[in-house]
N, C-alpha and C. Protein backbone atom coordinates (compact mmCIF):
# COMPACT_ATOMS: atom_id res chain seq x y z
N UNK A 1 12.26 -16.22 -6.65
CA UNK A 1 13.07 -15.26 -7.35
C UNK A 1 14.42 -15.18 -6.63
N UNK A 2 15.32 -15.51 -7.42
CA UNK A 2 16.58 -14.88 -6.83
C UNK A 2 16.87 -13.65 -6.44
N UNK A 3 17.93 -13.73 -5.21
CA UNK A 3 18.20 -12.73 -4.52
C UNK A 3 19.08 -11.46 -5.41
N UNK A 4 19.48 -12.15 -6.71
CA UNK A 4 20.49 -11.08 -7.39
C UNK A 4 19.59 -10.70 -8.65
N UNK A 5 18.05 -11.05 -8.52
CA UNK A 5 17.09 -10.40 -9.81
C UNK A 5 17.37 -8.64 -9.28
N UNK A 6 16.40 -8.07 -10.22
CA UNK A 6 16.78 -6.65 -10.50
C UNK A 6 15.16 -6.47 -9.30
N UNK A 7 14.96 -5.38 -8.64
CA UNK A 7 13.91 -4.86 -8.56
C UNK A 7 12.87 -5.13 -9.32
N UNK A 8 12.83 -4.45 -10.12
CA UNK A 8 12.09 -3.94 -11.35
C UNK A 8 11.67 -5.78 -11.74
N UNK A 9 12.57 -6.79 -11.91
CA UNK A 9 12.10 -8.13 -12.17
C UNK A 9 11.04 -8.70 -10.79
N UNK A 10 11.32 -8.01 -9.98
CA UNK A 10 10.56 -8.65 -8.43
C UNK A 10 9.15 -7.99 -8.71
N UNK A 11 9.32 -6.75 -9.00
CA UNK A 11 7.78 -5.99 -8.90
C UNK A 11 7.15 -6.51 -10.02
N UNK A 12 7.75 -6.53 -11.23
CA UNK A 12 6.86 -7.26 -12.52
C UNK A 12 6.09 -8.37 -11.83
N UNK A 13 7.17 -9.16 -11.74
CA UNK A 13 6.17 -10.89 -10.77
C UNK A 13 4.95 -10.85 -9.99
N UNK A 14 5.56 -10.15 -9.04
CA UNK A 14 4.30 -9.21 -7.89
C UNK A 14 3.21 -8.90 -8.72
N UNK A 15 3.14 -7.88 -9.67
CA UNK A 15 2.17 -7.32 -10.46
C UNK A 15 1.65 -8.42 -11.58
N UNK A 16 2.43 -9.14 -11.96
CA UNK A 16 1.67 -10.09 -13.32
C UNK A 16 1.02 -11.19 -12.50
N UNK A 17 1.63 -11.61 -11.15
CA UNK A 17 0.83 -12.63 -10.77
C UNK A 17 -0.12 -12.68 -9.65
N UNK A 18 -0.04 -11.47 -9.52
CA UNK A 18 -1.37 -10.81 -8.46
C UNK A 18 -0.89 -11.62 -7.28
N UNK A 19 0.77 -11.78 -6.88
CA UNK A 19 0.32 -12.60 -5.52
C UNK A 19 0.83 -11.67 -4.51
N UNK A 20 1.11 -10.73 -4.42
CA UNK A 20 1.48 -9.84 -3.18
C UNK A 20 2.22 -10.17 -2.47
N UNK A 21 2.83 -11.57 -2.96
CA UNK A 21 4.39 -11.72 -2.11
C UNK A 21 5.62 -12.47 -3.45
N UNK A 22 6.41 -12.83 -2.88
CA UNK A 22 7.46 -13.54 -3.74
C UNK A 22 8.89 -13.78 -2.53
N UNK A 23 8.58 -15.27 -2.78
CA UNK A 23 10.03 -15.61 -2.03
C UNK A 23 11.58 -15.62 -2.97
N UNK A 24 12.24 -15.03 -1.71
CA UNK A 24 13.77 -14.36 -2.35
C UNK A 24 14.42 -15.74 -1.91
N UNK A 25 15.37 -16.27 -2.75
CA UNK A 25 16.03 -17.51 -2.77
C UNK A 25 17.18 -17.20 -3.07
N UNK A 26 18.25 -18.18 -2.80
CA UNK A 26 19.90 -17.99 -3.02
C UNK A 26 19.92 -18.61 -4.53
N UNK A 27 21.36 -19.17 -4.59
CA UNK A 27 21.52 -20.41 -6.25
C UNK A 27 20.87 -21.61 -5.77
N UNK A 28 21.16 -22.31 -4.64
CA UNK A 28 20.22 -23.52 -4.12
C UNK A 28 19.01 -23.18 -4.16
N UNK A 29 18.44 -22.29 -3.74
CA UNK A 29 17.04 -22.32 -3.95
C UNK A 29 16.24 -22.50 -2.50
N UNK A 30 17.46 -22.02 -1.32
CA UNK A 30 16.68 -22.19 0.02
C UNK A 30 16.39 -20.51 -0.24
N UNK A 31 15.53 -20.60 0.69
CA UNK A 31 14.59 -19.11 1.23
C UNK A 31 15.97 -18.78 2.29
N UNK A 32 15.79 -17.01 1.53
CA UNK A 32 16.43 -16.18 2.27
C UNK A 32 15.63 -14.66 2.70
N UNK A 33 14.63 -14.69 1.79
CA UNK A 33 13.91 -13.28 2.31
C UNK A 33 12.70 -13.45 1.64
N UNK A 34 11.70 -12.76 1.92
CA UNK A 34 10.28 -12.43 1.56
C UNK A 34 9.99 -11.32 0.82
N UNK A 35 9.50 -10.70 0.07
CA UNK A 35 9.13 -9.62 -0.02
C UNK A 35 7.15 -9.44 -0.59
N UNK A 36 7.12 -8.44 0.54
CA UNK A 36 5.45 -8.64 -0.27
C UNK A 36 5.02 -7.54 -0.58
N UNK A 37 3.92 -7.14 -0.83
CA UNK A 37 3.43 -5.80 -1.45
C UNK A 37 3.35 -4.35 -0.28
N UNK A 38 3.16 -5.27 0.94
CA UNK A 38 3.52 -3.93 2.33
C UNK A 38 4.87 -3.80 2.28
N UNK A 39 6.01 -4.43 1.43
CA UNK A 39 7.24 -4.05 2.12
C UNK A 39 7.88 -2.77 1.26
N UNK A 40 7.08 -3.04 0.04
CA UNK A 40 7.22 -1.99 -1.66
C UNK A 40 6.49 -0.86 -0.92
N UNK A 41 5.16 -0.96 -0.50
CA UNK A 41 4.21 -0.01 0.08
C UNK A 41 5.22 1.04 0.88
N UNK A 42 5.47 0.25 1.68
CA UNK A 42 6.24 1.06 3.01
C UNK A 42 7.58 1.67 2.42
N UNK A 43 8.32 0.90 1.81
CA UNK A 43 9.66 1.94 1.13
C UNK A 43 9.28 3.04 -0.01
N UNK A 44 8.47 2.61 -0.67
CA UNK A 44 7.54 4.14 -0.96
C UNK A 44 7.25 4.81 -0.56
N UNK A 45 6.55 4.56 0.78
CA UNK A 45 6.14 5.61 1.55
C UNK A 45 7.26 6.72 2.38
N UNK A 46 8.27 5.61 2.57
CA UNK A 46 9.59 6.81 2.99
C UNK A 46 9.83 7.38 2.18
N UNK A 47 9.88 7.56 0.98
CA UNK A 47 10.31 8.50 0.01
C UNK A 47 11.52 7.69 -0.96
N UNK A 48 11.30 6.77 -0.70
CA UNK A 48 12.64 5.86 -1.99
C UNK A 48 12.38 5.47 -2.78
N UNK A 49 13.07 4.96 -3.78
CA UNK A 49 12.54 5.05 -5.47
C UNK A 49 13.32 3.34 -5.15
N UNK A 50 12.32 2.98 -5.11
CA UNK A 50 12.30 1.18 -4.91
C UNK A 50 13.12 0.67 -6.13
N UNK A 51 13.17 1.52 -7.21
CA UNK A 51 13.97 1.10 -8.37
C UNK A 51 15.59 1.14 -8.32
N UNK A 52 16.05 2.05 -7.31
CA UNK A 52 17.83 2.33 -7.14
C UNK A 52 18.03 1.30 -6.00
N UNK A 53 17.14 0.53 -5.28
CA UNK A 53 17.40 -0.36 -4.40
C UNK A 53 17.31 -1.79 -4.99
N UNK A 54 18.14 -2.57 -3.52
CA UNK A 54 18.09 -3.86 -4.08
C UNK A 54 17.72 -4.53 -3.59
N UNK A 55 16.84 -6.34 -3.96
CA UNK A 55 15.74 -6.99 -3.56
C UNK A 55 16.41 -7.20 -1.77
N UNK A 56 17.86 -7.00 -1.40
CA UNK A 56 18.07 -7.47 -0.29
C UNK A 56 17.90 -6.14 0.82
N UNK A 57 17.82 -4.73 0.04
CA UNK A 57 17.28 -3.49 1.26
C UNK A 57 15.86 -3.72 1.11
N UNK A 58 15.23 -4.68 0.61
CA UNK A 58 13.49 -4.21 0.35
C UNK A 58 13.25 -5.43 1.30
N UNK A 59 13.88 -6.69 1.30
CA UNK A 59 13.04 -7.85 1.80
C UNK A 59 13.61 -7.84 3.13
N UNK A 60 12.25 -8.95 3.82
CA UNK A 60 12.51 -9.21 5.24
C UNK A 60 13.36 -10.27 4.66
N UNK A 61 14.25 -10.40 5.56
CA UNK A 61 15.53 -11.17 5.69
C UNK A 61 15.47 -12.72 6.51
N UNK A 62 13.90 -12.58 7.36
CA UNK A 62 14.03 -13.91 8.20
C UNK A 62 12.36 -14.11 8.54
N UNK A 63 11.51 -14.37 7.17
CA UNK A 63 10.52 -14.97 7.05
C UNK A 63 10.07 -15.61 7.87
N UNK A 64 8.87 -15.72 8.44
CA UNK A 64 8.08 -16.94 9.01
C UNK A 64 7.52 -17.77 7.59
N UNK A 65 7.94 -18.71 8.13
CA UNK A 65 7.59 -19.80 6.74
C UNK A 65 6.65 -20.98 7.45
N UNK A 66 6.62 -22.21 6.65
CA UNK A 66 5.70 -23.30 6.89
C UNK A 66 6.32 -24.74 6.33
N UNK A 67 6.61 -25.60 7.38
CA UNK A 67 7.38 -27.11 5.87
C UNK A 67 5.82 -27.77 5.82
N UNK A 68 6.76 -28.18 4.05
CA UNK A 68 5.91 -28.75 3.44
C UNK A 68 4.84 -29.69 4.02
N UNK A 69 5.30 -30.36 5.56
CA UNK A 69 4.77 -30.96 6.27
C UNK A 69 3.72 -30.83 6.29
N UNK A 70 3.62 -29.92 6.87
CA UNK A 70 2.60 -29.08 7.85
C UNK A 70 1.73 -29.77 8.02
N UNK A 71 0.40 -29.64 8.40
CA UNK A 71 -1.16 -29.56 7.98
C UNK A 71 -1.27 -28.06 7.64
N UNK A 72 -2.57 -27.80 6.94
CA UNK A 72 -3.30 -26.79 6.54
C UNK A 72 -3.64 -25.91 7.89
N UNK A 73 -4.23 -26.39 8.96
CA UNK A 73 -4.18 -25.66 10.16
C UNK A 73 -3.25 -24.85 11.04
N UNK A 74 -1.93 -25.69 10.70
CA UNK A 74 -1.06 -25.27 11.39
C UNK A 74 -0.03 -24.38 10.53
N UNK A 75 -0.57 -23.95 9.32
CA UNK A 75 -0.07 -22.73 8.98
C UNK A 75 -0.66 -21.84 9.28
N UNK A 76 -2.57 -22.19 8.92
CA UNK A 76 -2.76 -21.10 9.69
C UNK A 76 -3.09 -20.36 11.13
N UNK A 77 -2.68 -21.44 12.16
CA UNK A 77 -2.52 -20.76 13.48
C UNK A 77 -1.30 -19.82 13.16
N UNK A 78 -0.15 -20.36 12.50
CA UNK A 78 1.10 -19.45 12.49
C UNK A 78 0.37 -17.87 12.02
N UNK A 79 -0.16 -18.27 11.07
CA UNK A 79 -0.55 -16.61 10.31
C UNK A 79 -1.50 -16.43 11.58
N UNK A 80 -2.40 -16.52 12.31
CA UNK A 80 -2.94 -16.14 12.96
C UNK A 80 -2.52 -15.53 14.35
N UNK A 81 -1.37 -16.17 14.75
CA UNK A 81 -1.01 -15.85 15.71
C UNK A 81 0.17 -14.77 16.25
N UNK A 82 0.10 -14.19 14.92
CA UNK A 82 1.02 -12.56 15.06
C UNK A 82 0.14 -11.52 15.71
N UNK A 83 1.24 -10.39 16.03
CA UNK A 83 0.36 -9.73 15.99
C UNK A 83 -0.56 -8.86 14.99
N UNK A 84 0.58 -8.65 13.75
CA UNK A 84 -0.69 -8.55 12.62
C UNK A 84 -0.31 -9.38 11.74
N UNK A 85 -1.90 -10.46 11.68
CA UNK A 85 -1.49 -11.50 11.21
C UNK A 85 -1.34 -11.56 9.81
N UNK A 86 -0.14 -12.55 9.49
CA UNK A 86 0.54 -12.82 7.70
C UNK A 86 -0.80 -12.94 6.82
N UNK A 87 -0.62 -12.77 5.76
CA UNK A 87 -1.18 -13.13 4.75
C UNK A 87 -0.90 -13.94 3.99
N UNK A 88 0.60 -14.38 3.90
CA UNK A 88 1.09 -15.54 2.99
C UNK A 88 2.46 -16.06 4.03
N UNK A 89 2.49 -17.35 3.19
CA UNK A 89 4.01 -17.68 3.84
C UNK A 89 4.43 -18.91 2.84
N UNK A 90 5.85 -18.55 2.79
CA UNK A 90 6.64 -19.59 2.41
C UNK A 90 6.72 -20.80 2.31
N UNK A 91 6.30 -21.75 1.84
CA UNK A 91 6.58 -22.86 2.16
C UNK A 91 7.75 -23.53 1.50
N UNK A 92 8.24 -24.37 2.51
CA UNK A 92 9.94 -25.01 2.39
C UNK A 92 9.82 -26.73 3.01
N UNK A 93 10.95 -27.38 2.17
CA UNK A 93 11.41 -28.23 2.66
C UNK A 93 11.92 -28.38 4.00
N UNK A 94 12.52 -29.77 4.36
CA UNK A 94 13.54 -29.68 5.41
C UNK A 94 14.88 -29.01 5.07
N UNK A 95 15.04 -29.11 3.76
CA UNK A 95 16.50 -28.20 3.44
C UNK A 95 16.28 -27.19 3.45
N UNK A 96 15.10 -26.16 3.72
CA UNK A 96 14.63 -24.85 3.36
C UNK A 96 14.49 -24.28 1.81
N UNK A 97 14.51 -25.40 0.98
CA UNK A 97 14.12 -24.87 -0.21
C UNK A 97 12.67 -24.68 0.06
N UNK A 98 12.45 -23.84 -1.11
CA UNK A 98 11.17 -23.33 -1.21
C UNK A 98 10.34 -24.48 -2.30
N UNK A 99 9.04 -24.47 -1.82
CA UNK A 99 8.45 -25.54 -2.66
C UNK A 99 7.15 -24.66 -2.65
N UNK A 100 6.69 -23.47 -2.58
CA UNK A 100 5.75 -23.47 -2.73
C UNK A 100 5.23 -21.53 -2.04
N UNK A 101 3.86 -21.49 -1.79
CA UNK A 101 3.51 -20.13 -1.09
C UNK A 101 2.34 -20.39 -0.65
N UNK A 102 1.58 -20.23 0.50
CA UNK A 102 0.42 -20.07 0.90
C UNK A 102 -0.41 -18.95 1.16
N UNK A 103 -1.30 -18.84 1.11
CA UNK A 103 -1.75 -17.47 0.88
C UNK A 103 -3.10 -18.07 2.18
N UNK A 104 -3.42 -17.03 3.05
CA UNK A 104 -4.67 -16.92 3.82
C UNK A 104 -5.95 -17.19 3.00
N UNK A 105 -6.01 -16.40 2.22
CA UNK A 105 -7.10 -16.63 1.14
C UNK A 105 -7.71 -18.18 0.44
N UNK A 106 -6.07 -18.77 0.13
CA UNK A 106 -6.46 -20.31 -0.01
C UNK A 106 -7.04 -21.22 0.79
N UNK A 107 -6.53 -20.77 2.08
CA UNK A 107 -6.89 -21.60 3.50
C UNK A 107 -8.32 -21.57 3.83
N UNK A 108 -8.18 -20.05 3.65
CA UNK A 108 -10.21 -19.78 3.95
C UNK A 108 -11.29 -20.13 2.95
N UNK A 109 -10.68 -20.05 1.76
CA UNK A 109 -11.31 -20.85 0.11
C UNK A 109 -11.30 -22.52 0.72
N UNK A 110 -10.51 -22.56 1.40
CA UNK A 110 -10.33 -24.35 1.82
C UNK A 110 -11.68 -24.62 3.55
N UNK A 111 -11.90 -23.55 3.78
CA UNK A 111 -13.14 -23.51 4.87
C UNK A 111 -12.23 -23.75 5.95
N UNK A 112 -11.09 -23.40 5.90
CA UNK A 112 -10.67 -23.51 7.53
C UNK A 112 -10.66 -22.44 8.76
């Protein structure tokens, strides 16, 4: 999703596609921010109407991501090795476009 969609277009996505995150992208299409369902959670919880804000006060700004490279493991040591560990992450090219999203859930559906 682009960084200049509306709110209201970020949370639809979130909600129609049950994925609890969505990567924020420029016009190229590299990753510039994250936003997932704790970040909506939490600006709710301060008392802000997530709707007068914009996708760039809601998202983290400097993602932990994954290249396309990877192996399957070594995303998820990354998610594992926070201190509270990710649930999804980005995945990007070497240009930092986004090619994709991983989710913990897939990894462990994958028996790792």
């Amino acid at each position: 999703m682009k960084v200049t969609a509306s709110v209201q277009e970020m949370f639809s996505e979130i909600t129609a596609k049950h994925t609890g995150a969505v990567s924020i992208v420029d016009d190229a299409g590299k990753l510039v921010g994250l936003v997932t369902d704790y970040d909506i959670r939490r600006a709710v919880g301060e008392g802000q109407n997530i709707f007068k804000m914009t996708i760039r006060e809601i998202m983290n700004p400097n993602p932990i991501r994954v290249n396309v490279d990877e192996k399957a493991i070594q995303a998820l040591k990354i998610m594992e090795e926070r201190e509270k560990p990710l649930a999804v992450l980005p995945v990007v090219d070497s240009g930092a476009i986004v090619r994709g999203m991983i989710h913990l859930h897939d990894l462990i559906d994958k028996g790792l």
